[in-house]
Protein backbone atom coordinates (compact mmCIF):
# COMPACT_ATOMS: atom_id res chain seq x y z
CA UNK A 1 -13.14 28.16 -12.05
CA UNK A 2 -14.39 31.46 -13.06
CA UNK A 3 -16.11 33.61 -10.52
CA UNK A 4 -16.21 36.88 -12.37
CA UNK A 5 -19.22 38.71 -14.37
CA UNK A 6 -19.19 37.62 -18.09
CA UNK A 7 -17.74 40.40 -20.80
CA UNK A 8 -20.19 42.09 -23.08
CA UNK A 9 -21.10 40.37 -26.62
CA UNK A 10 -17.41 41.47 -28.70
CA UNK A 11 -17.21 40.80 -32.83
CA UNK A 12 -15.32 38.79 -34.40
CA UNK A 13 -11.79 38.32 -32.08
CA UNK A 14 -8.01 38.21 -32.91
CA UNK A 15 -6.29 34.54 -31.89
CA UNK A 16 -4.55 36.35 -29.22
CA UNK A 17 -7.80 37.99 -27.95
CA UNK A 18 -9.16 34.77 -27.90
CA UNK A 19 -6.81 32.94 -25.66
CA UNK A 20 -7.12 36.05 -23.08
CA UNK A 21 -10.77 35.99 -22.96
CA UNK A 22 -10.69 31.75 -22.20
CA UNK A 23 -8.27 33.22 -19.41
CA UNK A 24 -10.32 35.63 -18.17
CA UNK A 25 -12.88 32.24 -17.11
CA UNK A 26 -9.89 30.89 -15.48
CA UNK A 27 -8.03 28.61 -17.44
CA UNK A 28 -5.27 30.35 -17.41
CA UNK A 29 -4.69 29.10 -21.16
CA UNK A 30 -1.32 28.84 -22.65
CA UNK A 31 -0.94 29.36 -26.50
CA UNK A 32 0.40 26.03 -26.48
CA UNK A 33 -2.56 24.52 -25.67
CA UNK A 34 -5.39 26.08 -28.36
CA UNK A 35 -4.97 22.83 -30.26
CA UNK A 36 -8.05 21.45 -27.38
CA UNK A 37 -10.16 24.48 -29.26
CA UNK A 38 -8.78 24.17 -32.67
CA UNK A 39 -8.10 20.48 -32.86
CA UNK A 40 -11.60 18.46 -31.49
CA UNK A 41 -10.42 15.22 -29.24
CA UNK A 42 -12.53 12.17 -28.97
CA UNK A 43 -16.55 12.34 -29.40
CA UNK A 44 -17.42 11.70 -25.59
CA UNK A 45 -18.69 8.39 -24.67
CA UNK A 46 -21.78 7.90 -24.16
CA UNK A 47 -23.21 7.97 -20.75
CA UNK A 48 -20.98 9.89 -18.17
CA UNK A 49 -17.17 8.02 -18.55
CA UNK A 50 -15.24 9.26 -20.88
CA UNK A 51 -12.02 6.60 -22.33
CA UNK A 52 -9.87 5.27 -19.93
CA UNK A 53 -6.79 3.24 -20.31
CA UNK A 54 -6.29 -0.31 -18.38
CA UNK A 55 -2.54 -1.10 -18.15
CA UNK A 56 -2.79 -4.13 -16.95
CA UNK A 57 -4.71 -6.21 -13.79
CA UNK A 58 -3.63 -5.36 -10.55
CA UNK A 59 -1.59 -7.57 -8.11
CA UNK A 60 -1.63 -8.37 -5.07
CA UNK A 61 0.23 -4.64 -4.24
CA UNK A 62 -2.97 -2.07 -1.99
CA UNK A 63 -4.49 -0.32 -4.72
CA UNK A 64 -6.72 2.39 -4.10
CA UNK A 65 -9.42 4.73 -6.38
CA UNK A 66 -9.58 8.69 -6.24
CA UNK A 67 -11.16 10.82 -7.57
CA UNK A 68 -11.49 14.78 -7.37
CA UNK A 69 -14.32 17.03 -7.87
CA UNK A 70 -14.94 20.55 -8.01
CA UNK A 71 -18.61 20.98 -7.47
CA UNK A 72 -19.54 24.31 -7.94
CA UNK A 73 -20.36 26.61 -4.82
CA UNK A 74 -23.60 27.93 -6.74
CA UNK A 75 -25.03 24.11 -5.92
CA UNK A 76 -26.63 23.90 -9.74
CA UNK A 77 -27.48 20.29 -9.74
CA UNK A 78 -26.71 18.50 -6.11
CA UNK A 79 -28.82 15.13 -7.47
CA UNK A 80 -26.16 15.18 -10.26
CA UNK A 81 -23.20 15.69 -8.36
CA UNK A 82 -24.45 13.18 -5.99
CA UNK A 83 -25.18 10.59 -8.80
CA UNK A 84 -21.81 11.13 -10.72
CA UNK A 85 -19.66 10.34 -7.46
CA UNK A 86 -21.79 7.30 -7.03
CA UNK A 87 -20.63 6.38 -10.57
CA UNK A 88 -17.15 7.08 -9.87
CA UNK A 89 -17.20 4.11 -7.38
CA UNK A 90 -14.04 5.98 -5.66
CA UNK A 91 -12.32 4.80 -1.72
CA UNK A 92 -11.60 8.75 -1.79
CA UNK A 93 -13.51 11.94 -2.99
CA UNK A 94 -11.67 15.20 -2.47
CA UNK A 95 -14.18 17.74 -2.99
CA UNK A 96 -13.66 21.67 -3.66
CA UNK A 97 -15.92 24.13 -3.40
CA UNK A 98 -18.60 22.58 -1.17
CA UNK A 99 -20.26 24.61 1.40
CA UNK A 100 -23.02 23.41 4.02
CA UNK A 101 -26.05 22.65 1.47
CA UNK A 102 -23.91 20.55 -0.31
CA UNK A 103 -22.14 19.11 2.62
CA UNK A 104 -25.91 18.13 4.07
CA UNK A 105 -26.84 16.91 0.66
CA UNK A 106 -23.98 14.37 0.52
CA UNK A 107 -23.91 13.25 3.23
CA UNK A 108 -27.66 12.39 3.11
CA UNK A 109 -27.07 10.84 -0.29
CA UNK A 110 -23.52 9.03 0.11
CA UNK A 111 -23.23 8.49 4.03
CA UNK A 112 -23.71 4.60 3.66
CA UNK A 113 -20.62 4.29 1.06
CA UNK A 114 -18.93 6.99 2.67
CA UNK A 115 -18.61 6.54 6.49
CA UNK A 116 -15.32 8.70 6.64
CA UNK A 117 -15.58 11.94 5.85
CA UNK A 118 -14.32 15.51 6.60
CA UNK A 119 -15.56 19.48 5.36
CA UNK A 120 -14.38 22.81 5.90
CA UNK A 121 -16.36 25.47 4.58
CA UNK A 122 -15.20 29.10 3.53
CA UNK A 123 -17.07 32.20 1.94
CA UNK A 124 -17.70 31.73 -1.64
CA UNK A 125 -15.45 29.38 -3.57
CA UNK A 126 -13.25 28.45 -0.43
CA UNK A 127 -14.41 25.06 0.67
CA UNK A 128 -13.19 21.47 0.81
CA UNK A 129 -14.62 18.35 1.61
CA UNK A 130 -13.38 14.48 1.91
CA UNK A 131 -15.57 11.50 1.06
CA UNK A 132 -13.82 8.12 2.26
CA UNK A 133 -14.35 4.42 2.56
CA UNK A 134 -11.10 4.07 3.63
CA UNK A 135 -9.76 5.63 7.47
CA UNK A 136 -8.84 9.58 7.28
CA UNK A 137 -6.64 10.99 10.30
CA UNK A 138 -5.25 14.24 10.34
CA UNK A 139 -7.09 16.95 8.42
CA UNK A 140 -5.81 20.30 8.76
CA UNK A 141 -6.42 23.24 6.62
CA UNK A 142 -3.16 25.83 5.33
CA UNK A 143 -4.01 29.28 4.98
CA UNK A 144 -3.29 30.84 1.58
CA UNK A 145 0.16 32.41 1.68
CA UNK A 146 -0.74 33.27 -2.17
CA UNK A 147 -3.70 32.71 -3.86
CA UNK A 148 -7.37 32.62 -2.60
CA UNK A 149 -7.99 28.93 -1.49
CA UNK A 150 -5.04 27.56 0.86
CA UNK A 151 -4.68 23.63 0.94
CA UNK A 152 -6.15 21.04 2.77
CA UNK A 153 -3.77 18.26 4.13
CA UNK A 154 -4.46 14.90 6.05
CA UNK A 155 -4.13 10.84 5.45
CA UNK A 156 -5.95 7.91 4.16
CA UNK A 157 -5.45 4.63 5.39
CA UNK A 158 -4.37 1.77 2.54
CA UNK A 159 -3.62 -1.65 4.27
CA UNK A 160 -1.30 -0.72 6.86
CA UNK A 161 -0.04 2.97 5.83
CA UNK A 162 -0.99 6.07 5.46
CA UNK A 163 -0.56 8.40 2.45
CA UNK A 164 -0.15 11.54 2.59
CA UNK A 165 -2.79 13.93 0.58
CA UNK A 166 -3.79 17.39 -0.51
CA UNK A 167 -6.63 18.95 -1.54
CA UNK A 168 -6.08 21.55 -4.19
CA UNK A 169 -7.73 24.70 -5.49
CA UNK A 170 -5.38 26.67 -6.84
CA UNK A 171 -5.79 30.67 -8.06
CA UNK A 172 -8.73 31.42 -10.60
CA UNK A 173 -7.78 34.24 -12.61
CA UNK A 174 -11.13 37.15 -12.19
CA UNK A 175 -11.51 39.81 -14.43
CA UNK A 176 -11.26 43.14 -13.85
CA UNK A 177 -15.11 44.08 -15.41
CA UNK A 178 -17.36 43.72 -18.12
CA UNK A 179 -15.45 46.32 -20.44
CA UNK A 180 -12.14 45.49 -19.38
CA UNK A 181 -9.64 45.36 -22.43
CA UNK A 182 -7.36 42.88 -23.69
CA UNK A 183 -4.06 44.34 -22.46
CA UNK A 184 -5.50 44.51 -19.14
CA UNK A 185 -6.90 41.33 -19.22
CA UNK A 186 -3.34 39.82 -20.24
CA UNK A 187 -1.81 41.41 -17.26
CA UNK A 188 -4.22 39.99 -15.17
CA UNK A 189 -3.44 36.23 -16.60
CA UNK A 190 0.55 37.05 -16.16
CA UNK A 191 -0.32 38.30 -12.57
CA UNK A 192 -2.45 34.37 -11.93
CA UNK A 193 0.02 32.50 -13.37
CA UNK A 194 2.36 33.99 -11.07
CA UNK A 195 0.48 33.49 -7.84
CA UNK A 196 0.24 29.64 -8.93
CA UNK A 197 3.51 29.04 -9.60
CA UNK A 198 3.94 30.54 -6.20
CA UNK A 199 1.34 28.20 -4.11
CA UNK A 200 2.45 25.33 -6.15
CA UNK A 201 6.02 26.20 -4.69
CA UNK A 202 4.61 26.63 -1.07
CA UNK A 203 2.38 23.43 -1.50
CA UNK A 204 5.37 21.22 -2.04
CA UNK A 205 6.88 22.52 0.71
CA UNK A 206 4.20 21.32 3.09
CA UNK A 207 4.86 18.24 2.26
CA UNK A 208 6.96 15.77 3.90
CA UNK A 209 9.36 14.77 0.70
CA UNK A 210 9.93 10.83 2.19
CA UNK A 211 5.95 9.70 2.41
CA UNK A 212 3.40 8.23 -0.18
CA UNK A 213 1.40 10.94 -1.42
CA UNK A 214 -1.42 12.07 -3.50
CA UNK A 215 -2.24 15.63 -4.80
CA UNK A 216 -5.55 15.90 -6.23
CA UNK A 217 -7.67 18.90 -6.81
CA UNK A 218 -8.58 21.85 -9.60
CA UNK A 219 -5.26 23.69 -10.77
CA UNK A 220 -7.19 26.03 -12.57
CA UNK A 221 -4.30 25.24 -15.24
CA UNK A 222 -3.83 23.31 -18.07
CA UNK A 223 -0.60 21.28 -18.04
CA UNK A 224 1.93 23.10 -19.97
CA UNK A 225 1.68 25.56 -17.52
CA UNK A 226 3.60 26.29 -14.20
CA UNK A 227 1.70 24.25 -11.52
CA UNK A 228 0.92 21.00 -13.21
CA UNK A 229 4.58 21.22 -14.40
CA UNK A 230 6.21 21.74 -11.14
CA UNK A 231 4.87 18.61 -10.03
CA UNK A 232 6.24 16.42 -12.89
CA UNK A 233 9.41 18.30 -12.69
CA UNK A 234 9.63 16.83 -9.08
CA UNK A 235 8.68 13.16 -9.90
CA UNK A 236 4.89 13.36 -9.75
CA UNK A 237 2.52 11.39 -11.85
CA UNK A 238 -0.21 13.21 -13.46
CA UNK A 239 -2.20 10.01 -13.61
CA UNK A 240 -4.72 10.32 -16.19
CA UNK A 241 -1.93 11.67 -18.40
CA UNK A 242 -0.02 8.67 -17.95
CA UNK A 243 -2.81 6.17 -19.21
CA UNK A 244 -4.53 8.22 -21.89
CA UNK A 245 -3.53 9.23 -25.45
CA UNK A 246 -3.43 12.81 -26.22
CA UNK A 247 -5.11 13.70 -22.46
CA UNK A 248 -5.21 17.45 -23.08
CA UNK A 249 -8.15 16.86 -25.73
CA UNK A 250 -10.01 15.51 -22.84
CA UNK A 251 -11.76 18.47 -20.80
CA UNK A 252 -12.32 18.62 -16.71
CA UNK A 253 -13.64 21.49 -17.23
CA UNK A 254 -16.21 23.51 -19.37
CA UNK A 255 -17.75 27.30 -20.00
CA UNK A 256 -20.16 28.90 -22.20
CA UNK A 257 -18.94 31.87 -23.25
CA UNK A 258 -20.39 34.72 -25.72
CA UNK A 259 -22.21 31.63 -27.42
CA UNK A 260 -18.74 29.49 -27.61
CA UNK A 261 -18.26 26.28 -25.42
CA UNK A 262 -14.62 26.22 -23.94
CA UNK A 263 -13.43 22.71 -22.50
CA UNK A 264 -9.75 22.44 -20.86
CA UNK A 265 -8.22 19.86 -18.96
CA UNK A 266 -7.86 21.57 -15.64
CA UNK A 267 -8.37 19.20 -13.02
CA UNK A 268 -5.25 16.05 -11.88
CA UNK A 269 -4.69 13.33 -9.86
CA UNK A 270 -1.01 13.57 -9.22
CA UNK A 271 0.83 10.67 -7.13
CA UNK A 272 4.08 10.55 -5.96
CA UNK A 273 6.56 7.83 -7.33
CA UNK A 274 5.96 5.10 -4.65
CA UNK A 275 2.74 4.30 -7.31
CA UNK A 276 1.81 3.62 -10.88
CA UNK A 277 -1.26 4.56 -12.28
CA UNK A 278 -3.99 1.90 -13.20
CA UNK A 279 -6.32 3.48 -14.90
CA UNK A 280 -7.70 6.68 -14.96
CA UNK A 281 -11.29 8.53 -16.59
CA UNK A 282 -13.45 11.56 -16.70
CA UNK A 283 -16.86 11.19 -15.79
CA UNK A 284 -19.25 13.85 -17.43
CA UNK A 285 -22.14 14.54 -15.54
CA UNK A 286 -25.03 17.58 -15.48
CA UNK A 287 -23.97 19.29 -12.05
CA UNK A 288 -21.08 21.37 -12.15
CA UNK A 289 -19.09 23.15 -14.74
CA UNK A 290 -15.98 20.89 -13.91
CA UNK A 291 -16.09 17.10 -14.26
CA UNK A 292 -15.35 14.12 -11.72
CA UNK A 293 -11.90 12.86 -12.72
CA UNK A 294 -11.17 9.30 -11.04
CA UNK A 295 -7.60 7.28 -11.08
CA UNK A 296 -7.15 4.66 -9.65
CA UNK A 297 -3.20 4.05 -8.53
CA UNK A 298 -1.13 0.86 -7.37
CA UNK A 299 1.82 0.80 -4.72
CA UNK A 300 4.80 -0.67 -6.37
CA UNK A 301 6.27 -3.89 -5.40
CA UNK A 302 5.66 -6.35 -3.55
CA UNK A 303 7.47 -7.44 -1.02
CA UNK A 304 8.82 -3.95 0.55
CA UNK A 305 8.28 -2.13 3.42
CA UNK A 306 6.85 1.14 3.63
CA UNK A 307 10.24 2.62 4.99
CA UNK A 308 12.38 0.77 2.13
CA UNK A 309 9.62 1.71 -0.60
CA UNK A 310 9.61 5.26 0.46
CA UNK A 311 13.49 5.72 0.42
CA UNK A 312 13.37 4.52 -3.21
CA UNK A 313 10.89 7.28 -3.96
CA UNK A 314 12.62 10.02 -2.29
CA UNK A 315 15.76 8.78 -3.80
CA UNK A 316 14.19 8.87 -7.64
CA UNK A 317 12.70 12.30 -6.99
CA UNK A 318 15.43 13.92 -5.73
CA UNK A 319 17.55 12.47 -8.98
CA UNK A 320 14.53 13.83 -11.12
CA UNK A 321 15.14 17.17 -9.92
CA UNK A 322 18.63 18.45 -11.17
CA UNK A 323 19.95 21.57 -9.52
């Protein structure tokens, strides 16, 4: 998300200027992707979900609902945010940007579904918080080694394992000032694009490669780019991409800008290849610039252990990934 001041009123703008000043609020656009401006998706639906695909009823395999949320450090609209999760009927919220009001808030609004739960604040944009119906154990936060936010690590319980899960806020590209031109502003973009391809790098390795895991969070990227793609490159679903037509017509994310309304699929739900993805949606809702995005994922098979299932994964990722 974009933290910077907004750019004075311009005329009419170049293509190229264009995609710069959607970066500059922290999309970090590709030209690849100004067919979500160009090229309308969908009318929403009405209400707060937006389409979601069903691939079939789930067996008797754990299956388990998350969903990810960037709620907006300014705390706009804390009754929405609160009334969108409730909608989102999730076992796991991973939260970023929350800071103590919110965390109160919640907790006062959701503590009765959500009896698990974890925060850590930071200044600003910095925080994280868990909601979870299901058993958490070991939350620890990762310092940024690049990029603003760090990562915040732990497990959820699902029957009798544990997955392994991050909570990700990855780099927001910030202007240098209101009057800051367009070659400067691209440099800037080049420069963000680099620091995420670097913590998506560092991410992966905090992860231990053999274990069920999910990775949910705002990439502050749509998914041409580096991050998102360094994931699939390595055998990770993007989930609502895998159960939605055309998913880069369907905005996370949202700005008002010099009288134009940007929307950009920013925000994933990426699982590793021990699951399949059930169904996934966007839930629009009043309270932050970002929307709730909610998957629900199913372990596959039926009969295997945990050890035998993960061995399979590790096996298929590691062929995904050709040297």
């Amino acid at each position: 998300m974009f933290k910077g001041k907004h750019g004075t009123r311009r005329p009419r703008r170049t293509r190229m200027l264009d995609v710069l000043l959607v970066a500059a609020l922290g999309t970090g656009l590709a030209l690849a992707t100004m067919a979500a401006r160009t090229e309308p998706g969908p009318p929403p639906a009405s209400g707060a979900a937006q389409a979601a695909t069903d691939p079939g009823q789930a067996g008797r395999s754990p299956v388990i609902t998350v969903a990810t949320y960037n709620i907006n450090y300014g705390n706009p609209n804390l009754a929405a945010i609160a009334k969108t999760i409730g909608q989102a009927k999730a076992d796991v919220v991973f939260l970023q940007e929350t800071n103590a009001l919110s965390q109160r808030y919640l907790l006062g609004r959701l503590r009765r579904d959500y009896r698990h739960t974890r925060f850590r604040h930071a200044p600003r944009a910095g925080g994280f918080g868990v909601l979870s119906k299901r058993p958490i154990r070991n939350f620890r936060y990762r310092p940024a080694v690049h990029g603003m936010f760090g990562v915040w690590l732990g497990e959820v319980k699902l029957a009798d394992r544990w997955i392994q899960v991050a909570n990700v806020h990855l780099m927001p590209l910030i202007p240098g000032g209101r009057n800051e031109g367009a070659g400067a502003l691209a440099k800037r973009f080049f420069h963000s694009e680099g620091v995420r391809a670097k913590e998506i790098a560092w991410l992966h390795r905090q992860l231990a490669g053999d274990k069920m895991t999910i990775i949910a969070g705002d990439f502050n990227s749509p998914s041409t780019l580096t991050a998102p793609t360094y994931l699939t490159q390595r055998g990770f679903t993007d989930s609502f991409a895998a159960v939605t037509d055309r998913p880069d017509t369907r905005p996370t994310w949202h700005w008002l800008y010099n009288g134009v309304q940007y929307r950009y699929r920013l925000d994933y739900i990426f699982h590793s290849a021990h699951f399949e993805t059930r169904t996934s949606r966007i839930i629009r809702g009043p309270g932050s610039d970002h929307y709730l995005l909610v998957s629900t994922v199913q372990l596959k098979g039926k009969g295997e252990g945990e050890g035998e299932r993960e061995g399979k994964a590790a096996t298929a990722t590691s062929q995904a990934v050709k040297p």
